[in-house]
Protein backbone atom coordinates (compact mmCIF):
# COMPACT_ATOMS: atom_id res chain seq x y z
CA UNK A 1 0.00 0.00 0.00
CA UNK A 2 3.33 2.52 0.34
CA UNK A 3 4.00 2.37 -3.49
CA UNK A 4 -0.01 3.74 -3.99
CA UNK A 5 0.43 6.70 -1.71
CA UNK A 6 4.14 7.88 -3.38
CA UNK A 7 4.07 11.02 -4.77
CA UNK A 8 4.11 10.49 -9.04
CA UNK A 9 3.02 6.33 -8.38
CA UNK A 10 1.84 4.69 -11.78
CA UNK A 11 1.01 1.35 -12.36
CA UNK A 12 3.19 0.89 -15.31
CA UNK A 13 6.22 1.60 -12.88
CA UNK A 14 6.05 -1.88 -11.23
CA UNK A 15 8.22 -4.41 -11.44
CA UNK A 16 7.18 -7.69 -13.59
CA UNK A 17 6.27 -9.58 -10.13
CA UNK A 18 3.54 -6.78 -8.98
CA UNK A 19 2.27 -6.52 -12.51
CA UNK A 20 1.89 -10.39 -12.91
CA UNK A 21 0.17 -10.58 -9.32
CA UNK A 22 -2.50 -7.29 -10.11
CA UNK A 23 -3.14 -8.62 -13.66
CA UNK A 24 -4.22 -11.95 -12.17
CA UNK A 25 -6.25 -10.64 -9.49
CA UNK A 26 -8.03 -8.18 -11.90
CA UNK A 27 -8.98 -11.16 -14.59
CA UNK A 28 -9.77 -12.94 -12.02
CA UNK A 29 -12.03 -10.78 -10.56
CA UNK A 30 -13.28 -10.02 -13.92
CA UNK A 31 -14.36 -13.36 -14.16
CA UNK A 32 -16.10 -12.94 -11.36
CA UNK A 33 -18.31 -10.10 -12.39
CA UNK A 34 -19.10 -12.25 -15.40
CA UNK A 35 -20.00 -15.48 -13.76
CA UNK A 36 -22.20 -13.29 -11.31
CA UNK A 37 -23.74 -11.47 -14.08
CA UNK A 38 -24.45 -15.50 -15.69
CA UNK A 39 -25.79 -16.95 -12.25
CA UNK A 40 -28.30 -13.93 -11.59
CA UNK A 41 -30.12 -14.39 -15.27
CA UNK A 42 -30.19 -18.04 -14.48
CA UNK A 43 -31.87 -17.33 -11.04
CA UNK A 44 -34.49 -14.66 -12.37
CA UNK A 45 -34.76 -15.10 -15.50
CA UNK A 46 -34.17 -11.94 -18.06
CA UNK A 47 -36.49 -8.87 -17.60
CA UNK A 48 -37.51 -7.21 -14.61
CA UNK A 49 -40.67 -9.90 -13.88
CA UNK A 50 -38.33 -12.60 -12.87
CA UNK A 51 -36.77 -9.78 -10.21
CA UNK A 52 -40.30 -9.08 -8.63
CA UNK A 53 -41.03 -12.86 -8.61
CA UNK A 54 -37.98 -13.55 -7.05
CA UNK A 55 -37.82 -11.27 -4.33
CA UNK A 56 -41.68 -10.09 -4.21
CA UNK A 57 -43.46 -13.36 -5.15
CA UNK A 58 -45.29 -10.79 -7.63
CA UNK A 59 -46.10 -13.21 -10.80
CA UNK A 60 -47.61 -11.62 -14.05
CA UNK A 61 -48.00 -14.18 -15.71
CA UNK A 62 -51.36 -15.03 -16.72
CA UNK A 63 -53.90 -17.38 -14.84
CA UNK A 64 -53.91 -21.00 -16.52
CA UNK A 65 -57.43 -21.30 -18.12
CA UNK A 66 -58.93 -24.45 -17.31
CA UNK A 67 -61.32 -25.65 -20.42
CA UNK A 68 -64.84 -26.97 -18.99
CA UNK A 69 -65.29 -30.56 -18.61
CA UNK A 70 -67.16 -32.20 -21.50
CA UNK A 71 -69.58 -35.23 -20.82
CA UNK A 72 -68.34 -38.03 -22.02
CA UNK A 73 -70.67 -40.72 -23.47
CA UNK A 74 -70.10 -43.90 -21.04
CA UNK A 75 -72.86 -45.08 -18.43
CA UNK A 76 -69.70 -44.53 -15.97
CA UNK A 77 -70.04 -42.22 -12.73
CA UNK A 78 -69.05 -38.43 -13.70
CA UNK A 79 -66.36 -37.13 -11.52
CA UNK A 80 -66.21 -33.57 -10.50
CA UNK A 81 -62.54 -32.16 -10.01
CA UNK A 82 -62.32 -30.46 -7.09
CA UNK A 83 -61.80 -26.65 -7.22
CA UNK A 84 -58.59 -27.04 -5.40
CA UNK A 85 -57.05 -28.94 -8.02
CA UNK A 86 -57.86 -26.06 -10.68
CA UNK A 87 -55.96 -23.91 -8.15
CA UNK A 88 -53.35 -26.80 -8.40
CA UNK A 89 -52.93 -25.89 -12.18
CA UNK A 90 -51.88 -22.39 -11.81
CA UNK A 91 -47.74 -21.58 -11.54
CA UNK A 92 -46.58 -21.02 -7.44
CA UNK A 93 -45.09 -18.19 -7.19
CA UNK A 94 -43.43 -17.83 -3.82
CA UNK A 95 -40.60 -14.92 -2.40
CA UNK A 96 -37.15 -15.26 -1.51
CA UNK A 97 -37.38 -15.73 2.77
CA UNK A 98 -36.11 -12.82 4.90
CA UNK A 99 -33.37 -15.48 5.97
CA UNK A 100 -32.01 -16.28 2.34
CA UNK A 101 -31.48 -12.78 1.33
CA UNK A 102 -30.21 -11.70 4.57
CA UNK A 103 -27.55 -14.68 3.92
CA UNK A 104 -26.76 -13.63 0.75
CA UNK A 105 -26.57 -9.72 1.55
CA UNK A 106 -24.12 -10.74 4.43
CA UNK A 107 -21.22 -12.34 2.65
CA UNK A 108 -21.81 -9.47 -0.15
CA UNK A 109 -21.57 -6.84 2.68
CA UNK A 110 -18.37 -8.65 3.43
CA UNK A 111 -17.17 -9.27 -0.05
CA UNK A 112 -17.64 -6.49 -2.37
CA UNK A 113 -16.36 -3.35 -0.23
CA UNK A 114 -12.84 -5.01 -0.50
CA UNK A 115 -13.03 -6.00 -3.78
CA UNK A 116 -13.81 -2.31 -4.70
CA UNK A 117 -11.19 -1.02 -2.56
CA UNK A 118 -8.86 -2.98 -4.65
CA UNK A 119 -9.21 -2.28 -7.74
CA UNK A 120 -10.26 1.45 -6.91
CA UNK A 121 -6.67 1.78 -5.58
CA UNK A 122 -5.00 0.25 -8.72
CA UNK A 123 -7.77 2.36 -10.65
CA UNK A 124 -6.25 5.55 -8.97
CA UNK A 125 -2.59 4.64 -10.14
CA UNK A 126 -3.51 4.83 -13.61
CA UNK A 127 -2.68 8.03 -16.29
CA UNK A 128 -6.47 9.11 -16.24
CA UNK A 129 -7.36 12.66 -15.06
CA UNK A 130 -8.80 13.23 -11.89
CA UNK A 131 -12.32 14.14 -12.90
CA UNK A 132 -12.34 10.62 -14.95
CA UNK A 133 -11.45 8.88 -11.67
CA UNK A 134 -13.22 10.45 -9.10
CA UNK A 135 -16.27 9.68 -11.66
CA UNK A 136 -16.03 6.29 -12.37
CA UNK A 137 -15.13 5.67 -8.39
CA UNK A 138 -18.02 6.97 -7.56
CA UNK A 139 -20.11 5.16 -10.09
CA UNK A 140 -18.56 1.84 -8.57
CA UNK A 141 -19.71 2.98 -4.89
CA UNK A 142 -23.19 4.07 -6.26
CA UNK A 143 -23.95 0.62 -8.27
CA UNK A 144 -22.25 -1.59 -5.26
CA UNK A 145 -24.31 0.10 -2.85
CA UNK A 146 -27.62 0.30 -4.93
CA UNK A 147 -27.23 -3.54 -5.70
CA UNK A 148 -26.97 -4.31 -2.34
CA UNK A 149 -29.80 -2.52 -1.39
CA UNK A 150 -32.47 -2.64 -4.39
CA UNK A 151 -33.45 -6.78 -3.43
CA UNK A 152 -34.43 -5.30 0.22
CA UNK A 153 -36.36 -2.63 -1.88
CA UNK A 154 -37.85 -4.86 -4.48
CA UNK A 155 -39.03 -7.68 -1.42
CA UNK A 156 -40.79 -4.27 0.45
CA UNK A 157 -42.23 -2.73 -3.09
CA UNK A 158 -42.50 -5.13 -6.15
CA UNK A 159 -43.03 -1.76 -8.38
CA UNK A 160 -38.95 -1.00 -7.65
CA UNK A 161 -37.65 -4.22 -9.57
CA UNK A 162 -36.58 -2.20 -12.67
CA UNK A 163 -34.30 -0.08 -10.34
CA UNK A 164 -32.29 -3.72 -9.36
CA UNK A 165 -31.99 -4.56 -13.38
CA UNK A 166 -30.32 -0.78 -13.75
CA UNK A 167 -28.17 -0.93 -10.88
CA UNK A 168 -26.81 -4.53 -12.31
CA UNK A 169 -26.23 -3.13 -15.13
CA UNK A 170 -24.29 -0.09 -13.98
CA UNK A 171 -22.59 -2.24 -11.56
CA UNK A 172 -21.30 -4.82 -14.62
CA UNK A 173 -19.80 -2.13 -16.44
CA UNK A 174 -18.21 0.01 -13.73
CA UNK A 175 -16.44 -3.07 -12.23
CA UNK A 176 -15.12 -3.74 -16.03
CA UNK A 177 -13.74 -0.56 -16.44
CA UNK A 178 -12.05 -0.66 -12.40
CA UNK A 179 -10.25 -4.51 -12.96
CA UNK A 180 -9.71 -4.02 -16.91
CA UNK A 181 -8.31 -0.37 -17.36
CA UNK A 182 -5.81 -0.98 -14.96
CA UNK A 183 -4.61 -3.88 -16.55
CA UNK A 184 -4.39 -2.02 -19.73
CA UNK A 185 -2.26 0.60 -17.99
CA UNK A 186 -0.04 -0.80 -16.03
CA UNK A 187 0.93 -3.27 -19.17
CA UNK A 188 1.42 -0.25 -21.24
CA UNK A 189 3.42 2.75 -20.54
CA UNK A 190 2.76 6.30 -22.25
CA UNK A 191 5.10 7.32 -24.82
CA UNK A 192 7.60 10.05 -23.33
CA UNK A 193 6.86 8.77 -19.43
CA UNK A 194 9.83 7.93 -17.62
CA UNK A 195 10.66 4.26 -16.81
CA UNK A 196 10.60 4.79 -12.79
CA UNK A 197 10.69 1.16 -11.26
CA UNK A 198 9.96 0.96 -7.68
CA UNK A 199 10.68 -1.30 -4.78
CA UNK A 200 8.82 -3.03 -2.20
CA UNK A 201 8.66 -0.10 -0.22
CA UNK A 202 6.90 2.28 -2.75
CA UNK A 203 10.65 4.65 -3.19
CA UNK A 204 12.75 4.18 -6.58
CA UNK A 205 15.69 1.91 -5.79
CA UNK A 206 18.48 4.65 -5.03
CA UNK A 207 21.88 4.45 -7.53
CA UNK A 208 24.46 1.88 -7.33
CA UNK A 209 27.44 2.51 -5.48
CA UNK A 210 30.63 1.88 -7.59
CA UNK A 211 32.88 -0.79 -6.98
């Protein structure tokens, strides 16, 4: 953490080590966004009525229409069907319990801050102005925190689900831009910078002494 709070630190100044290490961690957690971006369309579906069934038990799909019995031409007994076994026919639609999403919002709570404190600190080392980095920063708090929050908000009001679909979406591309940019950077150095390597302890190694 030294070498990010020298005076002049850029990414493309580490050694080969550092850059191997961040490169994997930020493909890695790349991957990560992706897979979680895969598992939540598998869990609710595409479009924001999977997100209020999921967490609201709010179905809009329509009611299964049950045709009317026709008599059937045997001297059998008729049998009536029961009215509870129409309701049988009809999709259960039932909300995520208080205790799942509270489990899941823990290890997220626990997860995702230092993920985003990662990669925001090898997002600050990069060539980008500050404007550019103090905006996309903040876009990475905003969707981290929304997406944390917008399930509670969905389970309370159904009528909020598009809000969760946005902040996934903002929160997919933000984290892209924190764990890929940097790898860009730190791999490439701008013509006419200076080739300042540093050491463990975030200072340039000082001059040789001569033999």
């Amino acid at each position: 953490m030294r070498q990010f709070g020298s005076s002049g630190f850029r990414l493309w100044n580490l050694g080969a080590d550092a850059k191997t290490l961040y490169t994997a961690f930020c493909l890695l957690t790349f991957l990560g966004v992706v897979s979680s971006a895969l598992y939540y369309r598998e869990l609710v579906g595409v479009g924001t009525s999977g997100i209020r069934r999921y967490y609201a038990g709010e179905s809009d799909e329509p009611e299964a229409v049950v045709p009317p019995a026709t008599q059937q031409p045997t001297a059998g007994p008729a049998i009536e069907v029961p009215p509870e076994a129409e309701e049988a026919r009809r999709p259960i639609v039932v909300a995520v319990s208080y205790r799942k999403l509270l489990e899941v919002t823990h290890f997220h709570l626990f997860t995702m801050p230092v993920v985003l404190l990662i990669v925001g600190h090898l997002f600050l080392a990069t060539g980008l102005s500050e404007r550019a980095k103090r905006a996309w920063l903040l876009a990475g708090v905003v969707s981290v925190s929304l997406h944390l929050a917008t399930p509670w908000l969905v389970r309370a009001a159904a009528g909020l689900a598009p809000l969760h679909a946005l902040s996934g979406i903002a929160l997919t591309v933000t984290m892209s831009v924190l764990t890929l940019y940097p790898v860009a950077a730190m791999w490439r150095r701008p013509a006419g910078m200076a080739d300042r390597r540093v050491g463990p302890d975030g200072n340039a190694p000082g001059p040789r002494s001569a033999g």
